[in-house]
N, C-alpha and C. Protein backbone atom coordinates (compact mmCIF):
# COMPACT_ATOMS: atom_id res chain seq x y z
N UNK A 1 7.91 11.10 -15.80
CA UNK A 1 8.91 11.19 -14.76
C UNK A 1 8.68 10.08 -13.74
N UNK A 2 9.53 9.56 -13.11
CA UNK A 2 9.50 8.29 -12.39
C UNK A 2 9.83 8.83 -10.83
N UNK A 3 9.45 8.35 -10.26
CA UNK A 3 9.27 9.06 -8.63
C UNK A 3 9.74 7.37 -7.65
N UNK A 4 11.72 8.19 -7.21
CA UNK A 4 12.03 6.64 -6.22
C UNK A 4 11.18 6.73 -4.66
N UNK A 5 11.14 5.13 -5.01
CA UNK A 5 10.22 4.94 -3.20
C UNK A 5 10.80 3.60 -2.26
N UNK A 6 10.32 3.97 -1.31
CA UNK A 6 11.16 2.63 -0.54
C UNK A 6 10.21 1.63 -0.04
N UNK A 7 9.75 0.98 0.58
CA UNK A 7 8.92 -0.09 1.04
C UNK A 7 9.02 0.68 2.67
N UNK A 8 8.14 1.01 3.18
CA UNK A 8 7.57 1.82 4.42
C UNK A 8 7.71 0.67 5.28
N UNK A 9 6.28 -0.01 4.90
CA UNK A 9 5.76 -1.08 5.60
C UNK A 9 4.94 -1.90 5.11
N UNK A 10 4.86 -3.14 5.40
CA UNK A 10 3.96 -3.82 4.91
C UNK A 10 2.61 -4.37 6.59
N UNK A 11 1.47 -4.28 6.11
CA UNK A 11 0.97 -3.91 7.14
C UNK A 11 -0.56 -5.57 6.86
N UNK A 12 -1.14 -5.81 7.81
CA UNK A 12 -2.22 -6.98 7.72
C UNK A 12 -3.14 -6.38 8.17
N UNK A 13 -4.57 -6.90 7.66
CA UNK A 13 -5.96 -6.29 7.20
C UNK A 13 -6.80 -7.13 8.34
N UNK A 14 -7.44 -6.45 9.30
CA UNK A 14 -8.29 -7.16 10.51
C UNK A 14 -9.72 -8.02 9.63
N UNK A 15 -9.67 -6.68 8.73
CA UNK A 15 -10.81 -7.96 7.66
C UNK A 15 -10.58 -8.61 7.07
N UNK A 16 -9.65 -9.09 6.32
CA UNK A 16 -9.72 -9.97 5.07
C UNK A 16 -8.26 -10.35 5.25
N UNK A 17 -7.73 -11.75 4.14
CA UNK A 17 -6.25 -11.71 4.14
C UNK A 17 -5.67 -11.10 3.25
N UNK A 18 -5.95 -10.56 2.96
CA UNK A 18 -5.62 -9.19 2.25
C UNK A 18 -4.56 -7.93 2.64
N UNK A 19 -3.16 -8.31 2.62
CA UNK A 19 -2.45 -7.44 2.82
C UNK A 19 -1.90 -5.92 2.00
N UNK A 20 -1.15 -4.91 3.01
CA UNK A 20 -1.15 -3.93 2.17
C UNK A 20 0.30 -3.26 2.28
N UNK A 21 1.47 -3.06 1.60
CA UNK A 21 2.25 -2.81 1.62
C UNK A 21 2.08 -1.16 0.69
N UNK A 22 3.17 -0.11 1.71
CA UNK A 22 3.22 0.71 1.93
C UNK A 22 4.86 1.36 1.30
N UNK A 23 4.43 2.57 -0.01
CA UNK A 23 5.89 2.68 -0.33
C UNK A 23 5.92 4.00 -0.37
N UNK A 24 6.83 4.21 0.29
CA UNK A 24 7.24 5.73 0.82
C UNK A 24 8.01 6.46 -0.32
N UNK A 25 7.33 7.68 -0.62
CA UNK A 25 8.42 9.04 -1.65
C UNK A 25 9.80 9.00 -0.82
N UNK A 26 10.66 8.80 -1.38
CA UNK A 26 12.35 9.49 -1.19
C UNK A 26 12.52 10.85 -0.64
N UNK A 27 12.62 11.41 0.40
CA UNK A 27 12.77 12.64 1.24
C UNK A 27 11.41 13.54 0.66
N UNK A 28 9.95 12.49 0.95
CA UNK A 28 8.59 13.19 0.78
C UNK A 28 7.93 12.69 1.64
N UNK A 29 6.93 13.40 2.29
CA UNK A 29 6.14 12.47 2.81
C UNK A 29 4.77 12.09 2.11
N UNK A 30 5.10 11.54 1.32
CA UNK A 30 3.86 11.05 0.36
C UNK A 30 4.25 9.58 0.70
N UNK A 31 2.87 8.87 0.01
CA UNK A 31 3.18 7.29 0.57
C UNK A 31 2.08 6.90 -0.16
N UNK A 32 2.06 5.49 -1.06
CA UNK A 32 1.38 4.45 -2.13
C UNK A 32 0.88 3.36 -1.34
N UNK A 33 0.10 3.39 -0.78
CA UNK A 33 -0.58 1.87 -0.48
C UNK A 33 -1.45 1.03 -1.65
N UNK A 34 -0.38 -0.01 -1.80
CA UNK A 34 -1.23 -0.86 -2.77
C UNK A 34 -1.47 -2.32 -1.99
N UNK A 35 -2.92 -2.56 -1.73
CA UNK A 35 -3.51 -4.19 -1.50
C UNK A 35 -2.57 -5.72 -2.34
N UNK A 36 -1.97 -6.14 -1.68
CA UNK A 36 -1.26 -7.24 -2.19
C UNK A 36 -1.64 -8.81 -1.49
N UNK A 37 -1.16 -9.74 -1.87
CA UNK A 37 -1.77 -11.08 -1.29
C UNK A 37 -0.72 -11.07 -0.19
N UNK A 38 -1.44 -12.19 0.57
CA UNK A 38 -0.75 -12.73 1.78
C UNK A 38 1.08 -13.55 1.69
N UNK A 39 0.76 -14.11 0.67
CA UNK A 39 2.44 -14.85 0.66
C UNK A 39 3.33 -13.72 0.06
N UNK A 40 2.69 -12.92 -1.42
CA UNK A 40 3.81 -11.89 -1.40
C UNK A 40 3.86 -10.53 -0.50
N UNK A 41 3.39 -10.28 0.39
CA UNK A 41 3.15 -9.73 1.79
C UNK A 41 4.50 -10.41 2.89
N UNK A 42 4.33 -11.64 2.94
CA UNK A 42 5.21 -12.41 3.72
C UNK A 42 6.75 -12.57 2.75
N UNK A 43 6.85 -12.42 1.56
CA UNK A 43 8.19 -12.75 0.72
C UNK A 43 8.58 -11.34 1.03
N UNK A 44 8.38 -10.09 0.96
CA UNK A 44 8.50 -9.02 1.36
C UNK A 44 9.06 -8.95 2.58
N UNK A 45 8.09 -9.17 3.50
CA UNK A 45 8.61 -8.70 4.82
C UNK A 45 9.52 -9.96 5.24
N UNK A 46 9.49 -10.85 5.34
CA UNK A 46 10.32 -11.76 5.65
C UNK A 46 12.42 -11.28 5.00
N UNK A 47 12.29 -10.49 3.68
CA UNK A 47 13.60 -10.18 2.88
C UNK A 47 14.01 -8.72 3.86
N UNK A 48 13.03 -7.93 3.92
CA UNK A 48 13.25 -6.95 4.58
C UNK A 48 13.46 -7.21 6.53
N UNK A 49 13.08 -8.10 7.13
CA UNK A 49 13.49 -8.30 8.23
C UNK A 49 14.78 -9.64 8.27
N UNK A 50 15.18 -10.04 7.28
CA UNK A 50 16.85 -10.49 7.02
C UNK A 50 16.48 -11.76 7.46
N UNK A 51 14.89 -12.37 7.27
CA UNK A 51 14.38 -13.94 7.79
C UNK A 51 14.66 -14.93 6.37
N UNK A 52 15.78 -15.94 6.55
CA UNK A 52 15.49 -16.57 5.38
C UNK A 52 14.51 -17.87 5.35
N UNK A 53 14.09 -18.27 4.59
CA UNK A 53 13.08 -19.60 3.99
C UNK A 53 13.96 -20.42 4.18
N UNK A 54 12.83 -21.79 4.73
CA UNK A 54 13.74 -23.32 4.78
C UNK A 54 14.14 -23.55 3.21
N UNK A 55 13.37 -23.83 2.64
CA UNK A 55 13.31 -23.94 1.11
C UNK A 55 12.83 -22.10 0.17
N UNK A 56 13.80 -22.17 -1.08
CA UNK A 56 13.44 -21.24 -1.71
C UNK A 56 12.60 -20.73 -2.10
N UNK A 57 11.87 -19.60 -1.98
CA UNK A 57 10.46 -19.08 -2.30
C UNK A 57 10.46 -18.64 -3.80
N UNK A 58 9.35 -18.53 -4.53
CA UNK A 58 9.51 -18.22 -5.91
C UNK A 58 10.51 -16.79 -6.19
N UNK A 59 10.00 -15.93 -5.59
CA UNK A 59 11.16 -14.58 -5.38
C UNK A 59 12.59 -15.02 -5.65
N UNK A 60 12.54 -15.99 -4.85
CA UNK A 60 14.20 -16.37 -4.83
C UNK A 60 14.79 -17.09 -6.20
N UNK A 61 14.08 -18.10 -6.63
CA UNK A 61 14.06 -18.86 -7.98
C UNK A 61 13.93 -17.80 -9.07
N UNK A 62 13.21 -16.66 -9.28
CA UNK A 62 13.23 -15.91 -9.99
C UNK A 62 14.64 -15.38 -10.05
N UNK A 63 15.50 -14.80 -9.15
CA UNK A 63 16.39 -14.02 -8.63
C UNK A 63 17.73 -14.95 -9.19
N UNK A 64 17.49 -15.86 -8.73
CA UNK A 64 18.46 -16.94 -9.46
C UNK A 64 18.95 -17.27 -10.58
N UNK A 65 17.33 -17.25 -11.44
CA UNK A 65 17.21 -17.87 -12.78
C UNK A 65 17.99 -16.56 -13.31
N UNK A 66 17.84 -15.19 -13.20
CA UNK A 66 17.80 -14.03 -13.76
C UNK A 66 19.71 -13.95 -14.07
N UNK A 67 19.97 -13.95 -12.43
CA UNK A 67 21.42 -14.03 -12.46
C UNK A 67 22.26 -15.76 -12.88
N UNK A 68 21.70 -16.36 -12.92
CA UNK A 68 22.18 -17.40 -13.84
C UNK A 68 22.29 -17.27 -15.24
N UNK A 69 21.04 -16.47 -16.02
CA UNK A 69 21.22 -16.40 -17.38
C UNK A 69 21.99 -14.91 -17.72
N UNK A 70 22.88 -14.81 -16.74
CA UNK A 70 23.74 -13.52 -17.14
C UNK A 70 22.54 -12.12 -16.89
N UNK A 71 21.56 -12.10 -16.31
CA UNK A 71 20.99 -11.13 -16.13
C UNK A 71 20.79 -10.08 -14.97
N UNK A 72 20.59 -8.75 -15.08
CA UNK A 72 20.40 -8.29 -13.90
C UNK A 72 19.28 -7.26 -13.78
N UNK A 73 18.57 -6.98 -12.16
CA UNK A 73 17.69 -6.78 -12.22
C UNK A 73 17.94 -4.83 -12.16
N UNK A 74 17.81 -4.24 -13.19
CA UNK A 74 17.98 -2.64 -12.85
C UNK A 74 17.19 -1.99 -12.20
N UNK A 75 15.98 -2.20 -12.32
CA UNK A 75 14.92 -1.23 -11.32
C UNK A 75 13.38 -2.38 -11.78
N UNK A 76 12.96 -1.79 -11.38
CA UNK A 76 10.79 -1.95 -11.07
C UNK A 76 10.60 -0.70 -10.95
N UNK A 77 9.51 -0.84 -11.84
CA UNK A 77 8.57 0.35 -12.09
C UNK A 77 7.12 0.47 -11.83
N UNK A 78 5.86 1.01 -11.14
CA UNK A 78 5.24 0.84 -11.30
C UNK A 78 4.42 2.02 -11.99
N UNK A 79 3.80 1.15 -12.86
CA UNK A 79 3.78 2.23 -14.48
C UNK A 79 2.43 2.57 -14.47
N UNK A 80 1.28 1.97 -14.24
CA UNK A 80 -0.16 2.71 -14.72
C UNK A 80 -0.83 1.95 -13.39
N UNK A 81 -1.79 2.55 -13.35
CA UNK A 81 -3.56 2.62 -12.40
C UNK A 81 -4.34 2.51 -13.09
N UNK A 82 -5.07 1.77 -13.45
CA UNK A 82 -6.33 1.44 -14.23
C UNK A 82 -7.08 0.59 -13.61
N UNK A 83 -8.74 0.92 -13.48
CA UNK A 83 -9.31 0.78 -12.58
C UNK A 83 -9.39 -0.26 -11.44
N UNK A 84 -8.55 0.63 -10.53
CA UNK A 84 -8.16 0.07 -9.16
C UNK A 84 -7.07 -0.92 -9.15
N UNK A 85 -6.52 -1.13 -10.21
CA UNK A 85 -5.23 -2.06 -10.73
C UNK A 85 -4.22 -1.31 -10.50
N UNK A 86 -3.42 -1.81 -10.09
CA UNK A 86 -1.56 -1.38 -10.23
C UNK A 86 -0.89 -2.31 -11.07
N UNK A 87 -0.74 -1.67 -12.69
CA UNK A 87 0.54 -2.43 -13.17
C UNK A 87 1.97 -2.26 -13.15
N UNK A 88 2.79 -3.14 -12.90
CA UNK A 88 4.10 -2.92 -13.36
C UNK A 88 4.96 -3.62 -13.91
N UNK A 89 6.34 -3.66 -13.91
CA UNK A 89 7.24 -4.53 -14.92
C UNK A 89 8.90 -4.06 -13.66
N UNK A 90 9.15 -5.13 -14.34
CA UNK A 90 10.83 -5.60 -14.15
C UNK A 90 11.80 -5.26 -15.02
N UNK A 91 12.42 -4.32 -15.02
CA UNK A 91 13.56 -4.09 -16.40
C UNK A 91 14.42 -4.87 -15.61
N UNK A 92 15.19 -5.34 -16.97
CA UNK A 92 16.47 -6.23 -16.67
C UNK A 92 17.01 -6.29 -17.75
N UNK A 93 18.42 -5.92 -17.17
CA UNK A 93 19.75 -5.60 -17.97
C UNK A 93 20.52 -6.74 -17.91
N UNK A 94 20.34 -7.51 -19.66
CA UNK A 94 21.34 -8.44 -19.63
C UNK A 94 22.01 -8.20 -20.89
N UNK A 95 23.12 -8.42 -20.59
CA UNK A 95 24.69 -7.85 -21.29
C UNK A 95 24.63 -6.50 -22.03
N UNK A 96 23.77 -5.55 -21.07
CA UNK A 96 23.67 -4.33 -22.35
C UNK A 96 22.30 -4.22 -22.35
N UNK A 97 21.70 -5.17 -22.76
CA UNK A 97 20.15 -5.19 -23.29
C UNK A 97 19.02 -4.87 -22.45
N UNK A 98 18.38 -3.93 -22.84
CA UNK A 98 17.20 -3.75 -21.45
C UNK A 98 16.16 -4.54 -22.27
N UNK A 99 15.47 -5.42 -21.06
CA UNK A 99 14.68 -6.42 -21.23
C UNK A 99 13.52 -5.88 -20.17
N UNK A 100 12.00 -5.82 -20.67
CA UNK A 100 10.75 -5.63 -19.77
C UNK A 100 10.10 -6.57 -19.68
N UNK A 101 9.66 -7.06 -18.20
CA UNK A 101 8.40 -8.35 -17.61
C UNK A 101 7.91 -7.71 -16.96
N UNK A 102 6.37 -7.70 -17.71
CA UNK A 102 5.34 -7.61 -16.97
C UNK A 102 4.86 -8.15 -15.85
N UNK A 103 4.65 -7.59 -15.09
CA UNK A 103 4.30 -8.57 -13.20
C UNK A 103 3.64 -7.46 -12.62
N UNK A 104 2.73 -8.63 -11.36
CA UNK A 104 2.55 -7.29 -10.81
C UNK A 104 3.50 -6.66 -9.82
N UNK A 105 2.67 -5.55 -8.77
CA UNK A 105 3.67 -5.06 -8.12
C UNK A 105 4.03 -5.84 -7.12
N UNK A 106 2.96 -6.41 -6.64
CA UNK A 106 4.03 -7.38 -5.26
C UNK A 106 4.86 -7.69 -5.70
N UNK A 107 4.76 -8.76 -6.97
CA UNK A 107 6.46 -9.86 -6.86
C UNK A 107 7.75 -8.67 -7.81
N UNK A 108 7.00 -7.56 -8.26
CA UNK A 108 8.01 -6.76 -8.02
C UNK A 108 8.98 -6.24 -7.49
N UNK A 109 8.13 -5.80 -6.32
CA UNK A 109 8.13 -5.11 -4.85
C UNK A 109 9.40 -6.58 -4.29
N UNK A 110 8.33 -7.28 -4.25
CA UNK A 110 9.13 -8.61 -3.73
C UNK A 110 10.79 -9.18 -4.33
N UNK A 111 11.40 -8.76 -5.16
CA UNK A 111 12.07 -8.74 -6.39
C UNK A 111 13.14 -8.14 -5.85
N UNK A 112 12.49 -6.86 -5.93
CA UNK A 112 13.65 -5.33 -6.35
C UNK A 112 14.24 -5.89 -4.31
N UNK A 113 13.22 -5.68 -3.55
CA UNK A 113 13.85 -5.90 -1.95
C UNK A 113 15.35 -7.21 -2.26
N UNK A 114 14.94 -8.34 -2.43
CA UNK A 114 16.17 -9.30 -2.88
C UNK A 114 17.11 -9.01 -3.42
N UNK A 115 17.17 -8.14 -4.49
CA UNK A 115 18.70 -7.79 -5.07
C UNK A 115 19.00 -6.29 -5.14
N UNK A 116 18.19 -5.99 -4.13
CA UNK A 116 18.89 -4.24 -3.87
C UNK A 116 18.63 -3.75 -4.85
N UNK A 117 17.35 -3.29 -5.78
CA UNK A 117 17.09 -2.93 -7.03
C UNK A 117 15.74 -1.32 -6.66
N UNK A 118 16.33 -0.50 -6.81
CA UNK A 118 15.64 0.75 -7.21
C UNK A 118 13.98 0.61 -7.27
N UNK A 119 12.89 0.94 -6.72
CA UNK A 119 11.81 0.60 -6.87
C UNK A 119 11.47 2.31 -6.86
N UNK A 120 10.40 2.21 -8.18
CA UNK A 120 10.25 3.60 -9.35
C UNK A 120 8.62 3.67 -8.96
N UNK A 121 8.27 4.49 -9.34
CA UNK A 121 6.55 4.38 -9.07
C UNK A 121 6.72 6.35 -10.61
N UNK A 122 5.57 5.56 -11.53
CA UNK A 122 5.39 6.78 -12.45
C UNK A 122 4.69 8.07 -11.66
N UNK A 123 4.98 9.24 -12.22
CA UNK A 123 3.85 10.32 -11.14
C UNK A 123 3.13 9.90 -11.30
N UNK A 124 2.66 10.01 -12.69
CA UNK A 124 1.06 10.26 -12.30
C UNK A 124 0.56 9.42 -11.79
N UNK A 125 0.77 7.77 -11.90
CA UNK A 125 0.08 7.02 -10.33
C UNK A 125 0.31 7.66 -9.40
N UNK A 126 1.32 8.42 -8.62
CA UNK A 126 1.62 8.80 -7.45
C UNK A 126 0.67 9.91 -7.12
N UNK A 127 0.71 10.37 -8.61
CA UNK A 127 -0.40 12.18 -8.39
C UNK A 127 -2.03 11.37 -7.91
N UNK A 128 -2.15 10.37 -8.44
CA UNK A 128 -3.63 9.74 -8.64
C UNK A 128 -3.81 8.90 -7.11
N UNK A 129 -2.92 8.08 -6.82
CA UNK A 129 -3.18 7.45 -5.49
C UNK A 129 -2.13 7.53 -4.47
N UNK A 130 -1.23 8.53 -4.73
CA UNK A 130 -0.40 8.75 -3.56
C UNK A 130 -1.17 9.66 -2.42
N UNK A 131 -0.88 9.00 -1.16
CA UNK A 131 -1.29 9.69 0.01
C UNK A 131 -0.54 10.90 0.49
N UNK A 132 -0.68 12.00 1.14
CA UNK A 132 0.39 12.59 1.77
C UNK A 132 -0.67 12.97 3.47
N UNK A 133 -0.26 13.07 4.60
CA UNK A 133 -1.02 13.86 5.56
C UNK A 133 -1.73 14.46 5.51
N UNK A 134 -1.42 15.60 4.52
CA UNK A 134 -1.79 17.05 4.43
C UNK A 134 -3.27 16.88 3.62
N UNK A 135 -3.21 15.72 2.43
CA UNK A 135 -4.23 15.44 1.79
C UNK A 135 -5.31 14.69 2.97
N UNK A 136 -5.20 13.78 3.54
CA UNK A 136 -5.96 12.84 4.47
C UNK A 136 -6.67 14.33 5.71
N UNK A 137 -6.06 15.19 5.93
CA UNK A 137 -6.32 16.07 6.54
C UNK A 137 -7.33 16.64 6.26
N UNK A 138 -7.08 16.79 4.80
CA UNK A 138 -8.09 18.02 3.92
C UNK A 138 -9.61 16.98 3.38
N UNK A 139 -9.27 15.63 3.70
CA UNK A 139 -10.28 14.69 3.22
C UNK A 139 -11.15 14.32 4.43
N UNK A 140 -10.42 14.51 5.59
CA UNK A 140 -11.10 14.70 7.14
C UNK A 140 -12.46 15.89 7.10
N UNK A 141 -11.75 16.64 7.02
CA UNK A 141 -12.18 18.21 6.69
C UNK A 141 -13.44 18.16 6.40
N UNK A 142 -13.08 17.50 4.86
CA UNK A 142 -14.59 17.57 4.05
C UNK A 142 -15.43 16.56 4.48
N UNK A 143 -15.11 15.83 5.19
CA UNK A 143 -16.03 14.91 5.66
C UNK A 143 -17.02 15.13 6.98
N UNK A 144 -16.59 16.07 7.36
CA UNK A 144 -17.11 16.81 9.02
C UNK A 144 -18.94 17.23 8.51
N UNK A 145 -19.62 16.37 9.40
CA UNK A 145 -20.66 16.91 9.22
C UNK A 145 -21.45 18.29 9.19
N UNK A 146 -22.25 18.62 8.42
CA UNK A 146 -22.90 19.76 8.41
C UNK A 146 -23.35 20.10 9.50
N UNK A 147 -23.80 21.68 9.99
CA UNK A 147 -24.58 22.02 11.09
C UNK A 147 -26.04 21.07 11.39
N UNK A 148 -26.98 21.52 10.32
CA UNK A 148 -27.98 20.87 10.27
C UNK A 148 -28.04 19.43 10.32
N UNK A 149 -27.25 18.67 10.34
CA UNK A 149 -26.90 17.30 10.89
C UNK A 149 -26.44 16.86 12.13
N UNK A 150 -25.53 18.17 12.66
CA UNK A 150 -25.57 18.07 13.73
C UNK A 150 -26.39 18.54 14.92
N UNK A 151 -27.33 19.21 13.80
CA UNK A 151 -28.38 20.04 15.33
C UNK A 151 -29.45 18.93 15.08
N UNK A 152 -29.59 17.81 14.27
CA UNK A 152 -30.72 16.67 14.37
C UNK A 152 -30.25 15.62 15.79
N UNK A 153 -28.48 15.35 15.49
CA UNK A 153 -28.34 14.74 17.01
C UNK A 153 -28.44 15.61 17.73
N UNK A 154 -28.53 16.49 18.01
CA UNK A 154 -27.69 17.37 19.57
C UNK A 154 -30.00 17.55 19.70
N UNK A 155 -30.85 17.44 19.11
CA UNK A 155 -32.03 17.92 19.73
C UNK A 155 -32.48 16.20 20.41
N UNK A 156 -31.61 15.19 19.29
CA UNK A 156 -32.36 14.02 19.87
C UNK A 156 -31.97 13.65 21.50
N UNK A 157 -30.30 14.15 21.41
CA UNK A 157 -29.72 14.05 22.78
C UNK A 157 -30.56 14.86 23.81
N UNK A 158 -30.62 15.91 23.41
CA UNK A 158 -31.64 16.57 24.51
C UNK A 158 -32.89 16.05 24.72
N UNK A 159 -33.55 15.45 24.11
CA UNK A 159 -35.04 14.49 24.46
C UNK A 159 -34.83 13.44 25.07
N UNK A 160 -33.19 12.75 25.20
CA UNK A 160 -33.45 11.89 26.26
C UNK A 160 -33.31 11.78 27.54
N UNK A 161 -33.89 10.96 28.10
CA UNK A 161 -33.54 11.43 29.58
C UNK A 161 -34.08 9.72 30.50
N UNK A 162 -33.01 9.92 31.33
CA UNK A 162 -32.88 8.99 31.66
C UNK A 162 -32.91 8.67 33.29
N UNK A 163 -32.79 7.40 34.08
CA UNK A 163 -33.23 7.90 35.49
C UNK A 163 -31.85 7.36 35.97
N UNK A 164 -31.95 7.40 37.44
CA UNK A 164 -30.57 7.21 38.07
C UNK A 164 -29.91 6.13 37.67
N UNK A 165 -30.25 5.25 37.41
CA UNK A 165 -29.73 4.28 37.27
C UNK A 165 -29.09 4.34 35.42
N UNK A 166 -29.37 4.94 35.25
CA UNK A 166 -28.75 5.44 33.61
C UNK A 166 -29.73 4.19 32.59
N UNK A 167 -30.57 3.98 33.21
CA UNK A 167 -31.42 3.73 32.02
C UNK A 167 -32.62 4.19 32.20
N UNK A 168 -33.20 4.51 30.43
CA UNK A 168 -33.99 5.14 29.89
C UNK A 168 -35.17 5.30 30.59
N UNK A 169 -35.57 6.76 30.88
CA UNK A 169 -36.81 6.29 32.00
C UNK A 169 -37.74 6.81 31.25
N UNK A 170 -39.17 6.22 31.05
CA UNK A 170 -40.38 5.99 30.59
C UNK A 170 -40.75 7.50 30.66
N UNK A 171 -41.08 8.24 29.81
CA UNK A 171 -42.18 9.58 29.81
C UNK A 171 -43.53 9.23 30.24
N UNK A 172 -43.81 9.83 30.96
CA UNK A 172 -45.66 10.13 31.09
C UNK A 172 -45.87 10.91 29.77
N UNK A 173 -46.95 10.37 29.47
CA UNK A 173 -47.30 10.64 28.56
C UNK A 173 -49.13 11.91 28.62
């Protein structure tokens, strides 16, 4: 079963250039973050905020070539997760004929935004790395330290002590 999604956001990484675009379930609040590069990060958001290029970006030459050779783009899919990979493909309908290209998901992603094309995500990627709140909540949860971890800080806090001036004042020993 194929699960439609929209492009949320595409969002930039304080560590690395390493961007991450964000695709939202269709009246869900579930949401796919997949790590993508910096230029198809920027071919993305640049189509989605209605910014065009001085010169044509590959997105666009693709888009061209497709509808020049009588082709059109029906949907993107993104089809499997394998380890830590997102693959997907491009169906394209020319004269009748469904035709599949393998790509990944950015210039997918990047693709389907340009000609108004359906962007699909399979469940079970979605079951496997889709986010929802409710999950991030329950992953909070389990992450909350134990008592006994917390009674190791809360005795160290109580041993210190400090003088007016808020630094550490020397024990007699």
């Amino acid at each position: 079963m194929m699960v439609p999604v929209s492009v949320e956001s595409v969002r930039a990484s304080l560590m690395s250039a390493q961007r991450l675009v964000v695709l939202k379930q269709a009246g869900e609040e579930r949401y796919l973050p997949i790590w993508i590069g910096p230029f198809e990060a920027d071919a993305i958001a640049m189509e989605l905020m209605g910014m065009e290029s001085p010169r044509p970006m590959s997105h666009d030459l693709l888009k061209q070539a497709i509808l020049v050779l009588g082709g059109k783009v029906s949907h993107v899919v993104i089809h499997t997760l394998r380890h830590d990979t997102f693959f997907a493909s491009v169906v394209l309908d020319q004269r009748g004929q469904e035709l599949r290209l393998d790509a990944r998901p950015s210039d997918s992603i990047a693709l389907a935004v340009r000609v108004k094309a359906p962007i699909l995500v399979d469940s079970s990627v979605m079951d496997r790395a889709g986010l929802t709140k409710e999950r991030d909540l329950r992953e909070q949860e389990q992450e909350q330290p134990d008592e006994e971890t917390l009674e190791v800080f809360r005795e160290f806090i109580e041993e210190l002590s400090f003088d007016g001036s808020g630094e550490r004042a020397e024990e007699d020993a």
